[in-house]
Protein backbone atom coordinates (compact mmCIF):
# COMPACT_ATOMS: atom_id res chain seq x y z
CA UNK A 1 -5.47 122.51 251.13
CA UNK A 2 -7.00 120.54 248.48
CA UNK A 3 -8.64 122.93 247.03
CA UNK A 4 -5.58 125.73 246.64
CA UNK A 5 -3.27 122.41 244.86
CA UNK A 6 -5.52 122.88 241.92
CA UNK A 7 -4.68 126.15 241.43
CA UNK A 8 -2.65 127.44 238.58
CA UNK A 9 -0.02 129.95 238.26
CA UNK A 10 -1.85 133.11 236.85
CA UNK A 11 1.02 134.60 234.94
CA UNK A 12 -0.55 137.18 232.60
CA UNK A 13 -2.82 139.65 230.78
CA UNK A 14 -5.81 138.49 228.49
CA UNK A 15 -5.24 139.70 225.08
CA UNK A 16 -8.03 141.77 225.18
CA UNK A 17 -8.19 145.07 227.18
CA UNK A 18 -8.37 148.79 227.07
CA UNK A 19 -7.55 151.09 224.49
CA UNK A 20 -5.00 152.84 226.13
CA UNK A 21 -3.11 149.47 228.16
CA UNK A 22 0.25 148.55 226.87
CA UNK A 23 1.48 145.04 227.27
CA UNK A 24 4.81 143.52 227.23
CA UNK A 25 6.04 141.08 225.30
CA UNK A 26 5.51 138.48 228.25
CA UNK A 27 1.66 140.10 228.91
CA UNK A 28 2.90 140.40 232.97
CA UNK A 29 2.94 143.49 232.48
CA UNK A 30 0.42 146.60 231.78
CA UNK A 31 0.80 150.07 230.95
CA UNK A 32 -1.84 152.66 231.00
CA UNK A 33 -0.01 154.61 228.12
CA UNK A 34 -1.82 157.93 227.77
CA UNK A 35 -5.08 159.74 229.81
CA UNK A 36 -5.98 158.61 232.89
CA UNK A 37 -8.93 155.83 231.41
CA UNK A 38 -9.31 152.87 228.85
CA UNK A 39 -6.74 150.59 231.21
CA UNK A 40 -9.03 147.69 231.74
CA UNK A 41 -7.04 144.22 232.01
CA UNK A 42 -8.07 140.84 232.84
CA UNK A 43 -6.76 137.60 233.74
CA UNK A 44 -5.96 135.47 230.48
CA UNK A 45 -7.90 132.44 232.33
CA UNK A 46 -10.69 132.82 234.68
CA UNK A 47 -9.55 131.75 238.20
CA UNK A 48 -9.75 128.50 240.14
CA UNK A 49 -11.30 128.78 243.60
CA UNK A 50 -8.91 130.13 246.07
CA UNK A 51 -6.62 131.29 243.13
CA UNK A 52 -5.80 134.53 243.88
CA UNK A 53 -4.44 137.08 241.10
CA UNK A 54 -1.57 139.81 242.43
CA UNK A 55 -0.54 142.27 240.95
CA UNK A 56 2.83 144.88 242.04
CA UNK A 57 2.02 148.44 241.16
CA UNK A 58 5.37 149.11 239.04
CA UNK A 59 5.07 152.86 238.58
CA UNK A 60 2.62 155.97 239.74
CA UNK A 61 1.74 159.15 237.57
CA UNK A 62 1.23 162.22 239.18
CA UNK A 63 -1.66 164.85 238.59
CA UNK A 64 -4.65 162.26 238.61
CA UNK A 65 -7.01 162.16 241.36
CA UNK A 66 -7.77 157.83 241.81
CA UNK A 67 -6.09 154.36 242.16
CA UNK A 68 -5.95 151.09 240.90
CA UNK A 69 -9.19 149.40 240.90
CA UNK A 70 -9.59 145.58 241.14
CA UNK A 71 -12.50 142.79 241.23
CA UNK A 72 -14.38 139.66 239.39
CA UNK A 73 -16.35 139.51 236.46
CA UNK A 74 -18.14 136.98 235.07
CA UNK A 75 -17.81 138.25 231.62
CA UNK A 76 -15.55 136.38 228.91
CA UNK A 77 -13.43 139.49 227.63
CA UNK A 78 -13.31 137.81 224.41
CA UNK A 79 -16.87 138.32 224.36
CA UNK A 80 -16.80 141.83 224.68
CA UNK A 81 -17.79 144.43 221.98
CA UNK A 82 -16.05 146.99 223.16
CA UNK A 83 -13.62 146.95 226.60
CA UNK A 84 -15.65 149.72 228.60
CA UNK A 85 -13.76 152.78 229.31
CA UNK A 86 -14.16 152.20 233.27
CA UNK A 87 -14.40 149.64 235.65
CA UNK A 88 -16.48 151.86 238.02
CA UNK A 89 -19.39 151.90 236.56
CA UNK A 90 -19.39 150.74 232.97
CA UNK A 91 -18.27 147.25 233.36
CA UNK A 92 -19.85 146.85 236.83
CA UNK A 93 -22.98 147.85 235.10
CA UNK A 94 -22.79 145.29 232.59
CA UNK A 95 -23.99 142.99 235.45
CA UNK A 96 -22.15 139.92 236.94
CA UNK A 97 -19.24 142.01 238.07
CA UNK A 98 -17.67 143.42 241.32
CA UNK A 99 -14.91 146.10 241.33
CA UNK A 100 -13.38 148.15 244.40
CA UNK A 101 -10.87 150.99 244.15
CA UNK A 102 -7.77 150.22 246.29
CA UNK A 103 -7.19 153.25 249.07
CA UNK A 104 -5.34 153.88 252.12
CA UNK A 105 -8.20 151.87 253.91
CA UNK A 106 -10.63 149.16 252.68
CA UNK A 107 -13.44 148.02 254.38
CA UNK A 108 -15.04 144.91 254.71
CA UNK A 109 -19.10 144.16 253.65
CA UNK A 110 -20.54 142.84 256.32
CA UNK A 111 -23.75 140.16 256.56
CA UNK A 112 -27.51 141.72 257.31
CA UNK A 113 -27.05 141.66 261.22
CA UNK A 114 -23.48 140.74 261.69
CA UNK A 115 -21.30 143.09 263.55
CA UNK A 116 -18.35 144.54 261.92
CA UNK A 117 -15.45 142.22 264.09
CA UNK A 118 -11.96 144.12 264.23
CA UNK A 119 -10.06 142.94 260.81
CA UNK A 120 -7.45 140.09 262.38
CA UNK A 121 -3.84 140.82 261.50
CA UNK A 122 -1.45 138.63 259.82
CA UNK A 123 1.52 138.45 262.01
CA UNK A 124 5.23 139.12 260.06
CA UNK A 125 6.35 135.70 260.93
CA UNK A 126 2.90 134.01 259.88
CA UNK A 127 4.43 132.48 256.45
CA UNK A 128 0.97 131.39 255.32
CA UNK A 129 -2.75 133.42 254.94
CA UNK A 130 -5.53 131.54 255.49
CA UNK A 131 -8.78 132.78 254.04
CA UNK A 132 -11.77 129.89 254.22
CA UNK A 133 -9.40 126.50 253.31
CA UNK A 134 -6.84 128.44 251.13
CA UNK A 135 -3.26 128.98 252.71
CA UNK A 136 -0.84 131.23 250.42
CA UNK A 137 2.39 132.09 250.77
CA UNK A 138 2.71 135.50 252.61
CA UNK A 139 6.36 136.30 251.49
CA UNK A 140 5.29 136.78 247.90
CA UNK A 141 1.95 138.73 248.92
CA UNK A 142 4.14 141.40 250.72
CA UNK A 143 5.51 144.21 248.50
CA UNK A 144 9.79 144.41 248.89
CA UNK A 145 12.73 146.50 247.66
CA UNK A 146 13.26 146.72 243.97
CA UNK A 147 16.70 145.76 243.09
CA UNK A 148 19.34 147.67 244.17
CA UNK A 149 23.14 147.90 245.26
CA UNK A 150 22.51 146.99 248.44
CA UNK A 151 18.19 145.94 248.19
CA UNK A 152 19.64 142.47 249.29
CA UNK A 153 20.12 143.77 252.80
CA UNK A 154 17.29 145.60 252.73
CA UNK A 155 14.71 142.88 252.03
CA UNK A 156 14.50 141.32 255.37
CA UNK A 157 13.20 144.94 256.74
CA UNK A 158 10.69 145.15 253.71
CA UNK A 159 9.12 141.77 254.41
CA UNK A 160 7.72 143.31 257.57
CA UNK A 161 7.13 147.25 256.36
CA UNK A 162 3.77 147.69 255.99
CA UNK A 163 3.20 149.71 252.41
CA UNK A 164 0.39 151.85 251.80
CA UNK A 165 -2.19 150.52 249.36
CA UNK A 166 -1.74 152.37 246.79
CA UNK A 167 2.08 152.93 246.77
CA UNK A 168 4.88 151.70 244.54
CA UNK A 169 5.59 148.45 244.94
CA UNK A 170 2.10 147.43 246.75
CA UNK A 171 0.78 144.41 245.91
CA UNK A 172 -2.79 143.86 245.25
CA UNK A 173 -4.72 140.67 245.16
CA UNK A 174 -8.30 139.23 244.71
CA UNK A 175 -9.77 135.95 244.92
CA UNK A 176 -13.28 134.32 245.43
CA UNK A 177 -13.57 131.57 248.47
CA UNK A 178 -16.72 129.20 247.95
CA UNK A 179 -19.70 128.81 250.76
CA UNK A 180 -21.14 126.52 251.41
CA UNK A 181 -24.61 127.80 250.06
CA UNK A 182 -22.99 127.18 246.67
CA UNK A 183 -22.39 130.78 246.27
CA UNK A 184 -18.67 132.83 247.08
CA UNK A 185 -16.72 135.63 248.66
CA UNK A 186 -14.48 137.72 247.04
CA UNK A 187 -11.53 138.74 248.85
CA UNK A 188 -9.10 141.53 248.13
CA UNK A 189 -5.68 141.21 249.55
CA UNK A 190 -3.17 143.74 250.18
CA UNK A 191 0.21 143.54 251.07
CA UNK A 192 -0.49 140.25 252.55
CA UNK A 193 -3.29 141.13 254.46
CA UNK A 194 -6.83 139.53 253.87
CA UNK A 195 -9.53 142.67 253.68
CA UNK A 196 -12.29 140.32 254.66
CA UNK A 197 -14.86 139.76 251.96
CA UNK A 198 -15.55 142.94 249.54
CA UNK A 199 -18.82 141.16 247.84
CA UNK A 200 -20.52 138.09 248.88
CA UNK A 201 -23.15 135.62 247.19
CA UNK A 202 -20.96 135.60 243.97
CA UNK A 203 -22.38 132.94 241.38
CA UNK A 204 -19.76 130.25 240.79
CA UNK A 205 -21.79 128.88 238.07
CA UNK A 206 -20.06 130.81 235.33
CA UNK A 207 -16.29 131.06 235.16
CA UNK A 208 -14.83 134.58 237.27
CA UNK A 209 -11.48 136.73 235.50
CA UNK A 210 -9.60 138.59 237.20
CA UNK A 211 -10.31 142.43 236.46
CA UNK A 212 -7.55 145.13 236.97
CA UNK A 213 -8.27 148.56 235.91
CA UNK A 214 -5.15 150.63 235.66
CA UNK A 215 -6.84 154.06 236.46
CA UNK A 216 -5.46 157.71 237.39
CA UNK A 217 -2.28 157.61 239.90
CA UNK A 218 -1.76 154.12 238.85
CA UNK A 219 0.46 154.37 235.54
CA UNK A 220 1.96 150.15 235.47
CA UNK A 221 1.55 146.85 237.23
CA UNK A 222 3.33 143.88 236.76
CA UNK A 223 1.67 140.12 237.28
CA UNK A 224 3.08 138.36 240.10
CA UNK A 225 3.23 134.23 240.16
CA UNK A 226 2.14 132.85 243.44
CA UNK A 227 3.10 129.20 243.79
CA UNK A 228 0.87 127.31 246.48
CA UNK A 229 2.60 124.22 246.82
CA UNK A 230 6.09 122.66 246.08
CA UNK A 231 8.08 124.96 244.49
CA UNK A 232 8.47 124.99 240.00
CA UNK A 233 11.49 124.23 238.61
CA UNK A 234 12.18 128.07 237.44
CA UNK A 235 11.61 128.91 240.85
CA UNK A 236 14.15 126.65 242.63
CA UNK A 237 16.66 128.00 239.21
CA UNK A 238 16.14 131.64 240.27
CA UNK A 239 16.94 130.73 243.65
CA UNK A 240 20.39 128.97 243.06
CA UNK A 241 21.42 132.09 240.21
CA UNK A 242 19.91 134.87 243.42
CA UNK A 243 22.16 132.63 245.83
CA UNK A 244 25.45 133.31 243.72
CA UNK A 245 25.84 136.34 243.07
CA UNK A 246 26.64 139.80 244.88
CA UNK A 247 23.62 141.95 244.36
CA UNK A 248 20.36 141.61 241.78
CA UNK A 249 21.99 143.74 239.57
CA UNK A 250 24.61 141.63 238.37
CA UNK A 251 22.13 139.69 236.35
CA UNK A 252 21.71 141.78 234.09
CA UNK A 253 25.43 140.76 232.93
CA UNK A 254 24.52 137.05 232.58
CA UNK A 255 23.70 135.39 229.46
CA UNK A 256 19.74 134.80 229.87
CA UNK A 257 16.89 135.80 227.78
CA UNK A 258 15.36 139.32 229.15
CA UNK A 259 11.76 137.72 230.48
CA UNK A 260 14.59 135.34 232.57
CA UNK A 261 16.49 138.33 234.22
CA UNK A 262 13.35 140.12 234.62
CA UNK A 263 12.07 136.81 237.07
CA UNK A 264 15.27 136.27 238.85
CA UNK A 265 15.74 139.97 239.91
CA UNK A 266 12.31 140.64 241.05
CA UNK A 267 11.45 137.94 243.36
């Protein structure tokens, strides 16, 4: 669609976020480094209708009660005084901003009157989700294996294994669709599957970031690139260098910069 060739790649972190997030070196990255709060992160540009902005959870932390927590704000983070301590409900109070914890089920908000239909699933084979005019990729949507002796035969079975929300290596996406009344949806996506819209009439007058907070259970997540149309250059790279070798592993022996190796194994 027209509207999802405009989108960029959103590849990383905004500079600014809580006190106790950790980013790499590449900002794809986030690490709630101490407590269970204070891991607020946001997109480094606000998104483009239809853009949506996935994240993998990379690692879980046991002894916290609470998961990731994800939505749209309005709000420039550069323009904030102080990066509130929670998502739910400091920086929802704030105004202008909509944020859902991720659990084992997510439900839909539904239109004064409308009837709650039964949430359409995205069949394996189905290699694009539509939501409004916006068709995605579902492969990179879909959590998979991590790299591994033998994760190479393995992938084909984790492109259709359905991961719980809030496990390691979920992925978790949002993204606002326009309406025609000039106003959007926001739409949370998990493991390739559209949740229906989580808040409606969002204004589209001001520019919308990406919010992640990185709360409780939820220790690290890592940025993933989704690609709408023809393939980048990188990509088509990392797919000749995944093509010739024997397993992921053996790139860590080649002679590429660490951010490289870090792309080629994970995707």
């Amino acid at each position: 669609a027209a509207m999802a060739a405009r989108c960029r790649l959103a590849t990383s972190f905004h500079r600014v976020h809580g006190a106790n997030v950790q980013l790499d070196a590449s900002r794809m990255r986030a690490t709630r480094v101490e407590s269970f709060a204070n891991g607020l992160c946001f997109s480094q540009e606000p998104l483009a209708p239809g853009q949506i902005f996935l994240v993998e959870i990379e690692e879980k932390e046991k002894g916290w009660c609470g998961h990731l927590r994800v939505g749209l704000t309005a709000h420039d983070p550069q323009s904030l005084e102080v990066v509130p301590e929670y998502s739910l409900p400091d920086l929802v109070n704030l105004g202008d901003t909509w944020v859902f914890a991720i659990t084992r089920s997510h439900n839909r908000v539904q239109l004064d009157g409308e009837e709650a239909p039964a949430r359409a699933q995205c069949p394996p084979w189905e290699p694009f989700l539509l939501i409004e005019q916006v068709r995605i990729p579902r492969d990179t949507l879909v959590g998979r294996s991590r790299p591994g002796r033998y994760s190479h035969i393995l992938d084909e079975l984790y492109k259709t294994n359905v991961l719980p929300a809030t496990a390691r290596r979920s992925r978790i996406g949002v993204l606002y669709a326009p309406q025609p009344d000039g106003t959007a949806d926001m739409h949370i996506i998990i493991n390739g599957e559209d949740m229906g819209p989580s808040a409606r009439r969002l204004p589209t007058t001001r520019p919308l970031y990406a919010v992640v907070d990185v709360f409780a259970s939820t220790k690290s997540v890592r940025v993933i690139p989704v690609e709408y149309g023809l393939p980048s250059l990188q990509t088509l790279c990392r797919l000749v260098i995944q093509k010739h070798i024997i397993h992921r592993l053996a790139i860590d022996g080649l002679d590429l910069p660490p951010p490289l190796k870090s792309f080629c194994k994970y995707e």
